[in-house]
C-alpha atoms as a PDB file:
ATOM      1  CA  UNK A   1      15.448  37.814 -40.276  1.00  0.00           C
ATOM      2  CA  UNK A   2      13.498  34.909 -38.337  1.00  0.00           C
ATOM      3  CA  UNK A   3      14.235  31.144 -38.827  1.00  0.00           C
ATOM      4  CA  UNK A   4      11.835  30.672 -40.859  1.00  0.00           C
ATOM      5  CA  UNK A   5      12.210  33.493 -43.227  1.00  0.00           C
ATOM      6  CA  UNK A   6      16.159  32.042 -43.304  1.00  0.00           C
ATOM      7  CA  UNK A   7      14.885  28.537 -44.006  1.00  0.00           C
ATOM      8  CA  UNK A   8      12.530  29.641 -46.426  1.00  0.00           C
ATOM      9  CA  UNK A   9      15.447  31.467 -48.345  1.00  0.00           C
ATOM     10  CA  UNK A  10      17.170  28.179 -48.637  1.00  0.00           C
ATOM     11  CA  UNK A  11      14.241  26.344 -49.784  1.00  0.00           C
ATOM     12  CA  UNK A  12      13.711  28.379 -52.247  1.00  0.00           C
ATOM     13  CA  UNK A  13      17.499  27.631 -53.757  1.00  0.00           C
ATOM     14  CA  UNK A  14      16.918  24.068 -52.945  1.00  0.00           C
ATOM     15  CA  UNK A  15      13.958  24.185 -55.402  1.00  0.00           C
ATOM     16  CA  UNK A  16      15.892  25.889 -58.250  1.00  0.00           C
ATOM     17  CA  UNK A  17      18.704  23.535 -57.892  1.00  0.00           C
ATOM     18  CA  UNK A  18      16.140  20.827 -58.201  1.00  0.00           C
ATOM     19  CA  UNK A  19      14.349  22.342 -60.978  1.00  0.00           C
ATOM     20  CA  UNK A  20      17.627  22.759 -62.955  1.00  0.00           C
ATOM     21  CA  UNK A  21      18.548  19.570 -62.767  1.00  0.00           C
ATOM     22  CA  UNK A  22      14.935  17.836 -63.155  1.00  0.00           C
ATOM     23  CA  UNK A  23      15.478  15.804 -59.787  1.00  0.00           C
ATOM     24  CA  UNK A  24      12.119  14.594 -57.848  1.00  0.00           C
ATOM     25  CA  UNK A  25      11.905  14.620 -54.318  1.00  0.00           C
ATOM     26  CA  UNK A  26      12.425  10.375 -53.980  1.00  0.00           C
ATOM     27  CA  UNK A  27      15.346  10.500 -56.410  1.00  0.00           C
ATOM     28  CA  UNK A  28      16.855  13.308 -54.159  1.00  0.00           C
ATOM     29  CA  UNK A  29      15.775  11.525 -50.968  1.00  0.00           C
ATOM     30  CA  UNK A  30      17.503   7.995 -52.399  1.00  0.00           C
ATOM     31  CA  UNK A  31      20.365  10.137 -53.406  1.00  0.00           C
ATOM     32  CA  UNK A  32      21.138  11.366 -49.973  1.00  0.00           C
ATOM     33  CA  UNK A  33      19.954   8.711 -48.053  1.00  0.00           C
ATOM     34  CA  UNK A  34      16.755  10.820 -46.439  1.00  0.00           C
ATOM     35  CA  UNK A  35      12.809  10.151 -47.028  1.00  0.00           C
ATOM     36  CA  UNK A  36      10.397  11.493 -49.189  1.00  0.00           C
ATOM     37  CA  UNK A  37       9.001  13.887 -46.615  1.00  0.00           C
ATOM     38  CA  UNK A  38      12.730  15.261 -45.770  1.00  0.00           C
ATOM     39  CA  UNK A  39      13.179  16.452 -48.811  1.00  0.00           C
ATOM     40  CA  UNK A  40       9.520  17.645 -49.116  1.00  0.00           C
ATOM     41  CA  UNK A  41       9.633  19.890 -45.390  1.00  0.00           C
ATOM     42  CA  UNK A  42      13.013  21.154 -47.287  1.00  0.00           C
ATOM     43  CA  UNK A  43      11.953  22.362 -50.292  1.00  0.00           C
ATOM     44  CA  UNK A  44       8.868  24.185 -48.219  1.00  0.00           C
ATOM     45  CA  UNK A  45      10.950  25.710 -45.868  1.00  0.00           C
ATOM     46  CA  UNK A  46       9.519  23.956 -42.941  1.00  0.00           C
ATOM     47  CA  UNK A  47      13.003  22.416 -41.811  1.00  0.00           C
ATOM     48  CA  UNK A  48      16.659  23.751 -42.385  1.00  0.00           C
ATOM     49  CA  UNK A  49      18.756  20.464 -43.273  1.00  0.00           C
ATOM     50  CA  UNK A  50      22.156  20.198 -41.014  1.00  0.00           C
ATOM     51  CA  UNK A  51      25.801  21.126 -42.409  1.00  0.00           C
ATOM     52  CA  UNK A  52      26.283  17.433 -43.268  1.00  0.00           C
ATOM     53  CA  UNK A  53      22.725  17.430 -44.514  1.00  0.00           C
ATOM     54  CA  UNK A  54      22.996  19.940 -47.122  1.00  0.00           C
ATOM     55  CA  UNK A  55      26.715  18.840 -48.240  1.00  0.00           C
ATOM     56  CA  UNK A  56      24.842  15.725 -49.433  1.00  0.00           C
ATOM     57  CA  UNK A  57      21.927  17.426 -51.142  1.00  0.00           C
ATOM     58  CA  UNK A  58      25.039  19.885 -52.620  1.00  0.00           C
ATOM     59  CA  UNK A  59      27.077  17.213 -54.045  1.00  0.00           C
ATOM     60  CA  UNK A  60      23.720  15.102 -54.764  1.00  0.00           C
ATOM     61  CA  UNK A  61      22.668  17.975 -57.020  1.00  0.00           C
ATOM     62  CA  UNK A  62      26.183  19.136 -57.815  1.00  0.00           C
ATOM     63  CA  UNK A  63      25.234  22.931 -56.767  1.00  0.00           C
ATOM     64  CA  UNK A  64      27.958  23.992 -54.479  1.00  0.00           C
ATOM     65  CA  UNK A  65      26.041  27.455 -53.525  1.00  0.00           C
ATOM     66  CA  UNK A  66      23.622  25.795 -51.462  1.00  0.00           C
ATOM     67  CA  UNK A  67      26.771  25.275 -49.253  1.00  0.00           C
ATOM     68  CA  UNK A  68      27.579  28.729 -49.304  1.00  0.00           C
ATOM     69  CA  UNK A  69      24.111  29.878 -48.837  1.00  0.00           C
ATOM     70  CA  UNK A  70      23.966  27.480 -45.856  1.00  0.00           C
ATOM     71  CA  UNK A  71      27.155  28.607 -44.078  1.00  0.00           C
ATOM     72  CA  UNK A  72      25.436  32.144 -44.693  1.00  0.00           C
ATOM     73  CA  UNK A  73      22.254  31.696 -43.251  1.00  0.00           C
ATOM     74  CA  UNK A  74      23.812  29.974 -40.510  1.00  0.00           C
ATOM     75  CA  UNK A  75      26.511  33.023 -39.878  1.00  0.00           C
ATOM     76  CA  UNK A  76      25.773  34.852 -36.130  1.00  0.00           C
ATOM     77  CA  UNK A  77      27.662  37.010 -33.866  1.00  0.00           C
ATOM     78  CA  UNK A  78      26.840  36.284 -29.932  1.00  0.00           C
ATOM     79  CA  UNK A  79      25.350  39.108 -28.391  1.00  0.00           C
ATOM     80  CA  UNK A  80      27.060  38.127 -25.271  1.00  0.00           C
ATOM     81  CA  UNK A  81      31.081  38.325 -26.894  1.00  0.00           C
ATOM     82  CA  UNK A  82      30.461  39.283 -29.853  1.00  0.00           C
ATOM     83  CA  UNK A  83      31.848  36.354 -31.374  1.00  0.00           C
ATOM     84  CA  UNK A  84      30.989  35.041 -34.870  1.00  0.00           C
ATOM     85  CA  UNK A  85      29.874  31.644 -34.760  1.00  0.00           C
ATOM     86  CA  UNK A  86      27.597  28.923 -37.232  1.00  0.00           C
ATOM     87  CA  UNK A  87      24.491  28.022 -35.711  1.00  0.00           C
ATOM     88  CA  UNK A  88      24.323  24.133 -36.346  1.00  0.00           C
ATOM     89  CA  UNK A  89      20.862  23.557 -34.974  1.00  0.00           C
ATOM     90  CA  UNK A  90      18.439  22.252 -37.144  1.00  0.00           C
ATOM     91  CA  UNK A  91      15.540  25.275 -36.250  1.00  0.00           C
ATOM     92  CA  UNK A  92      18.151  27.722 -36.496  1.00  0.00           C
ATOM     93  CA  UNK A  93      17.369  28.825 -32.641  1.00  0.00           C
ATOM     94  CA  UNK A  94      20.972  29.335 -31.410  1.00  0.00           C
ATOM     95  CA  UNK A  95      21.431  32.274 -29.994  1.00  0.00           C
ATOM     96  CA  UNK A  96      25.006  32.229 -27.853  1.00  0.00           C
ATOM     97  CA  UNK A  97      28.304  31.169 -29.077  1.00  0.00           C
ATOM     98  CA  UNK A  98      28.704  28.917 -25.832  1.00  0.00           C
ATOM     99  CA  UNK A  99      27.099  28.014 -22.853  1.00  0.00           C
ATOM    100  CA  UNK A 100      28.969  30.496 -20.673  1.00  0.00           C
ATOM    101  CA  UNK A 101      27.735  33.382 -22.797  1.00  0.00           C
ATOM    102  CA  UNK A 102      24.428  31.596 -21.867  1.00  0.00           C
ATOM    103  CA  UNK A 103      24.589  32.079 -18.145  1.00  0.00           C
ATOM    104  CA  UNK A 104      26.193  35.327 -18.674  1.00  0.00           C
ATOM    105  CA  UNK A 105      22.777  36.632 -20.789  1.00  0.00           C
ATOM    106  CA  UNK A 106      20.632  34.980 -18.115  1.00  0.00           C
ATOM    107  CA  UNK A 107      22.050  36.488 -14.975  1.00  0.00           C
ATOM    108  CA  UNK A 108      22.022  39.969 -16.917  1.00  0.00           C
ATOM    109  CA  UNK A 109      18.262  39.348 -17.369  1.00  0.00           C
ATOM    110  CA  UNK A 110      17.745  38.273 -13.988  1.00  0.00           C
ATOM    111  CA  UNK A 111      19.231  41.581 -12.826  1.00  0.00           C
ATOM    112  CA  UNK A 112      17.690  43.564 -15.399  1.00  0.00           C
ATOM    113  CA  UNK A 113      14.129  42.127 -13.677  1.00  0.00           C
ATOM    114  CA  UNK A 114      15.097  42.625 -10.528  1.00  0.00           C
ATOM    115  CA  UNK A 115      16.077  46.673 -11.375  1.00  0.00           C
ATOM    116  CA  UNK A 116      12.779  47.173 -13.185  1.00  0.00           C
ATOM    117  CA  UNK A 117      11.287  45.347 -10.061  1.00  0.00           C
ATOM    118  CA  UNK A 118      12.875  47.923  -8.097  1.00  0.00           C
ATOM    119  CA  UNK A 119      11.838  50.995 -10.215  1.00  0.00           C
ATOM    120  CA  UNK A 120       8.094  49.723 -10.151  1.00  0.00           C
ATOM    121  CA  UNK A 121       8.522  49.443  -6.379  1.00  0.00           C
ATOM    122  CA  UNK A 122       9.501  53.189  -6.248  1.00  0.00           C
ATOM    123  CA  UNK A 123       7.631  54.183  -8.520  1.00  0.00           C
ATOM    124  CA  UNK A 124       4.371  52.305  -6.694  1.00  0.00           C
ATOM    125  CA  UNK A 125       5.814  53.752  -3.141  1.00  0.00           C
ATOM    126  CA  UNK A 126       6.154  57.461  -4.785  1.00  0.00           C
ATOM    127  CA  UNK A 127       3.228  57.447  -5.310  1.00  0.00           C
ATOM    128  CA  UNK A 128       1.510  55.776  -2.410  1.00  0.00           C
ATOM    129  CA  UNK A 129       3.228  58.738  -0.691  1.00  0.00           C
ATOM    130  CA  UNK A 130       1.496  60.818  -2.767  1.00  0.00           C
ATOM    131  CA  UNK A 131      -1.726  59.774  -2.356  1.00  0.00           C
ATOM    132  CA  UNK A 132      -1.763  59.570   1.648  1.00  0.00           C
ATOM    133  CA  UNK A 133      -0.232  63.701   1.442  1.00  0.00           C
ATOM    134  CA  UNK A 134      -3.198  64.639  -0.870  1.00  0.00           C
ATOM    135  CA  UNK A 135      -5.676  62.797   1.071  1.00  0.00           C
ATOM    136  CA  UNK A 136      -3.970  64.269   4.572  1.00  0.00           C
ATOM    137  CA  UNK A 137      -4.478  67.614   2.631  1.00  0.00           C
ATOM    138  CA  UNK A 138      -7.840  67.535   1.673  1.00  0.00           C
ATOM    139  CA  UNK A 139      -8.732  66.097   5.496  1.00  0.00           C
ATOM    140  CA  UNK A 140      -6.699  68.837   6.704  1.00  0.00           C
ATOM    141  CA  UNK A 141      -8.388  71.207   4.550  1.00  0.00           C
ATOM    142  CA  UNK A 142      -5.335  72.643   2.979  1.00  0.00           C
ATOM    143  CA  UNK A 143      -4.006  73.351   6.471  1.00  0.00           C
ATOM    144  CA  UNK A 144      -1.468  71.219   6.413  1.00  0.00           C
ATOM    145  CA  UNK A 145      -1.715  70.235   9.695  1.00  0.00           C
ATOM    146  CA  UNK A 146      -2.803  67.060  11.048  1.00  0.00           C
ATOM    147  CA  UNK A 147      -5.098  67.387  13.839  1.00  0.00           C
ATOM    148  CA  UNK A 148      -5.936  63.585  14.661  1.00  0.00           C
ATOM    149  CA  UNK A 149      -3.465  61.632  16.701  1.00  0.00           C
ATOM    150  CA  UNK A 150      -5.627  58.474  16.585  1.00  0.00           C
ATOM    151  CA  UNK A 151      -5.871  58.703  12.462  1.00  0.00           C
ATOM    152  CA  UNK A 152      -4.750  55.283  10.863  1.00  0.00           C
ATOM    153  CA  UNK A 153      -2.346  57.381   8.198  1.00  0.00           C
ATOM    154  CA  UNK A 154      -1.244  58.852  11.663  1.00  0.00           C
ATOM    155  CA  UNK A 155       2.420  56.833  10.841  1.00  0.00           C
ATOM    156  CA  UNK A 156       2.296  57.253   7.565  1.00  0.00           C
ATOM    157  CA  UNK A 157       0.986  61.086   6.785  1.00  0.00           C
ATOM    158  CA  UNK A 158       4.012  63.576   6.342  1.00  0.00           C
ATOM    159  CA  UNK A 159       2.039  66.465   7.472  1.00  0.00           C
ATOM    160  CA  UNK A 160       2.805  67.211  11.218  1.00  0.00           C
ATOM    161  CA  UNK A 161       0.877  66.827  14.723  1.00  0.00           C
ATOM    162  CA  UNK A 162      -0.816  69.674  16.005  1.00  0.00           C
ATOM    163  CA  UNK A 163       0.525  70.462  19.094  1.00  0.00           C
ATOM    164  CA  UNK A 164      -2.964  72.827  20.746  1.00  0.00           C
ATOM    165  CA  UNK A 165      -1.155  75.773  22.294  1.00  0.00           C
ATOM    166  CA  UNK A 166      -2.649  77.515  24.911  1.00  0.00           C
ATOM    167  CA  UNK A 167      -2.733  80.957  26.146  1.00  0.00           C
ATOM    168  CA  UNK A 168      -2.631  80.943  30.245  1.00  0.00           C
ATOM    169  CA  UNK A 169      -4.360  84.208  30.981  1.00  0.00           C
ATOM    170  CA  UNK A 170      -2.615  86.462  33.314  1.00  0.00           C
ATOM    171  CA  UNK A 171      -4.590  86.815  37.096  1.00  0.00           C
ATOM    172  CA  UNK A 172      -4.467  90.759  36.124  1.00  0.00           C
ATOM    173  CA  UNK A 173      -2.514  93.239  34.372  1.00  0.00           C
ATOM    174  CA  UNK A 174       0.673  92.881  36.850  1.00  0.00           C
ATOM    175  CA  UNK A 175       1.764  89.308  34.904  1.00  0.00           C
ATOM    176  CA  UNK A 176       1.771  91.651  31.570  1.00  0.00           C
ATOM    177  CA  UNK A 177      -0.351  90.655  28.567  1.00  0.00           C
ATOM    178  CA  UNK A 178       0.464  87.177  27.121  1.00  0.00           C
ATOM    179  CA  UNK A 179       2.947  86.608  29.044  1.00  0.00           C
ATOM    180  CA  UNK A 180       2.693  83.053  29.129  1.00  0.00           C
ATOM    181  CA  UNK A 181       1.617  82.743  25.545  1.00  0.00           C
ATOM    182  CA  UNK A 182       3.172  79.678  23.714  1.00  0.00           C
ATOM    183  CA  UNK A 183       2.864  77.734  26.317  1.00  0.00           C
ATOM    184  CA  UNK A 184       2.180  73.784  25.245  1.00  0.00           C
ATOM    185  CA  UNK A 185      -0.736  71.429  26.834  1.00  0.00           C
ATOM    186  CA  UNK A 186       2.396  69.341  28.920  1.00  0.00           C
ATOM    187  CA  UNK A 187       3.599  72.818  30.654  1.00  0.00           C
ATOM    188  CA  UNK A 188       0.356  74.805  30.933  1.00  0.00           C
ATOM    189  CA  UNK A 189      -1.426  73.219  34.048  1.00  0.00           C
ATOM    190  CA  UNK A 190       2.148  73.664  35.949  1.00  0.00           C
ATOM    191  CA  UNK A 191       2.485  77.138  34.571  1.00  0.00           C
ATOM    192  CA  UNK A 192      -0.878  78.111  35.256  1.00  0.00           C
ATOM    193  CA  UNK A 193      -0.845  76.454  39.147  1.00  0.00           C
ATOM    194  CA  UNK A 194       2.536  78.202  39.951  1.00  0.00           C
ATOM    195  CA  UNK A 195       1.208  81.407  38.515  1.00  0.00           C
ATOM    196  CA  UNK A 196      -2.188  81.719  40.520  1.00  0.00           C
ATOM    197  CA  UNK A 197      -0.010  80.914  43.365  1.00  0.00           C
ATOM    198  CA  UNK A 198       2.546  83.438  43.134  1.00  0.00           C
ATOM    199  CA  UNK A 199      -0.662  85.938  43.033  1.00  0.00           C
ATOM    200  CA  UNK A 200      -2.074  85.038  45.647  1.00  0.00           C
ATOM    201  CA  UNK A 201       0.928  85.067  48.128  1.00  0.00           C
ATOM    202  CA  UNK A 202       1.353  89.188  46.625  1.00  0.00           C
ATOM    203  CA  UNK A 203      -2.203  89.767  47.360  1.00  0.00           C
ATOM    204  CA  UNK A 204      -1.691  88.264  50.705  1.00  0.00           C
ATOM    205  CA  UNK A 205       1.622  90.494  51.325  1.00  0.00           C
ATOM    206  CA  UNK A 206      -0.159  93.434  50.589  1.00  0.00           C
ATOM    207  CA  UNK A 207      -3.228  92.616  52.642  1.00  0.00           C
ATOM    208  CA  UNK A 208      -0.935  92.327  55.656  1.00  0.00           C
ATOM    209  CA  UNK A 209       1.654  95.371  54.441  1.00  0.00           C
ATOM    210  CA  UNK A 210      -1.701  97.542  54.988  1.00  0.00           C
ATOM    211  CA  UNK A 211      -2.870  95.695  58.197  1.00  0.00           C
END
């Protein structure tokens, strides 16, 4: 139930007190010690009157329920503690029992912001992530392979670097087929210089073994 749907319930007893006992507005307002348009924002349900407030209209009128009525509109619990408590404001807008309930509510909705803040954030990175793999993907043709060290997703792609492998070809059949297959572009040049060497001091062996 909203404030004004609680004032508005009062109001509404205010007027059949008034009724039963044939009282205007300005005798009720002299009564009480209020104005005209007090009375009037009452009995409309456009103000709640205070505790004090509506013990003079009560004993004004002599209808002791609109007491009762008041103390029950006015009946919360905090959401905080739990506490039952009166809410003696005049828009009926209290919401804690205390001030320290309060600050309690506030820092749990400051925390609460800062989780879904989080959650977005993962949420947003997930699927950033997601985006740069299918786009690596489709570049990559499905491969799954990245092939371009200089790409600007370089740091940010999951997919791996190609490292080019090459096959060093053997100087003939004596090195034995791919025998130096595997072999990665930092090695291969070495490999590939020590190997032509190594032939050609056998060739040179056997050149002078016949000689």
């Amino acid at each position: 139930m909203t404030a004004t749907d609680r004032s508005i319930r009062w109001a509404k007893a205010l007027r059949r007190a008034m009724d039963d006992r044939q009282v205007r507005n300005r005798t009720l307002a002299a009564a009480c010690g209020l104005d005209d348009t007090s009375i009037s924002n009452m009995r409309r349900g456009v103000t709640f009157p205070r505790p004090d407030t509506v013990a003079l209209i009560a004993d004004a009128l002599d209808w002791p329920s609109l007491v009762e009525l008041s103390l029950e509109i006015r009946a919360k619990a905090c959401p905080v503690c739990g506490i039952p408590f009166q809410d003696a404001t005049a828009r009926l807008n209290q919401v804690y029992c205390k001030s320290a309930c309060a600050q309690t509510a506030n820092l749990r909705r400051i925390e609460g912001r800062k989780a879904n803040a989080a959650a977005i954030m993962s949420g947003e990175l997930s699927e950033y992530q997601k985006m740069v793999r299918d786009h690596c993907m489709e570049c990559t043709l499905g491969e799954g392979i990245c092939r371009d060290a200089g790409c600007r997703l370089r740091e940010k792609s999951p997919l791996p670097l190609f490292a080019r492998l090459i096959q060093v070809q053997p100087i003939d059949d004596r090195f034995g087929e791919g025998r130096y297959r595997g072999i990665t572009d930092y090695t291969a040049i070495a490999i590939r210089k020590r190997a032509y060497k190594a032939a050609w001091m056998r060739e040179k062996r056997a050149k002078e073994a016949q000689g």
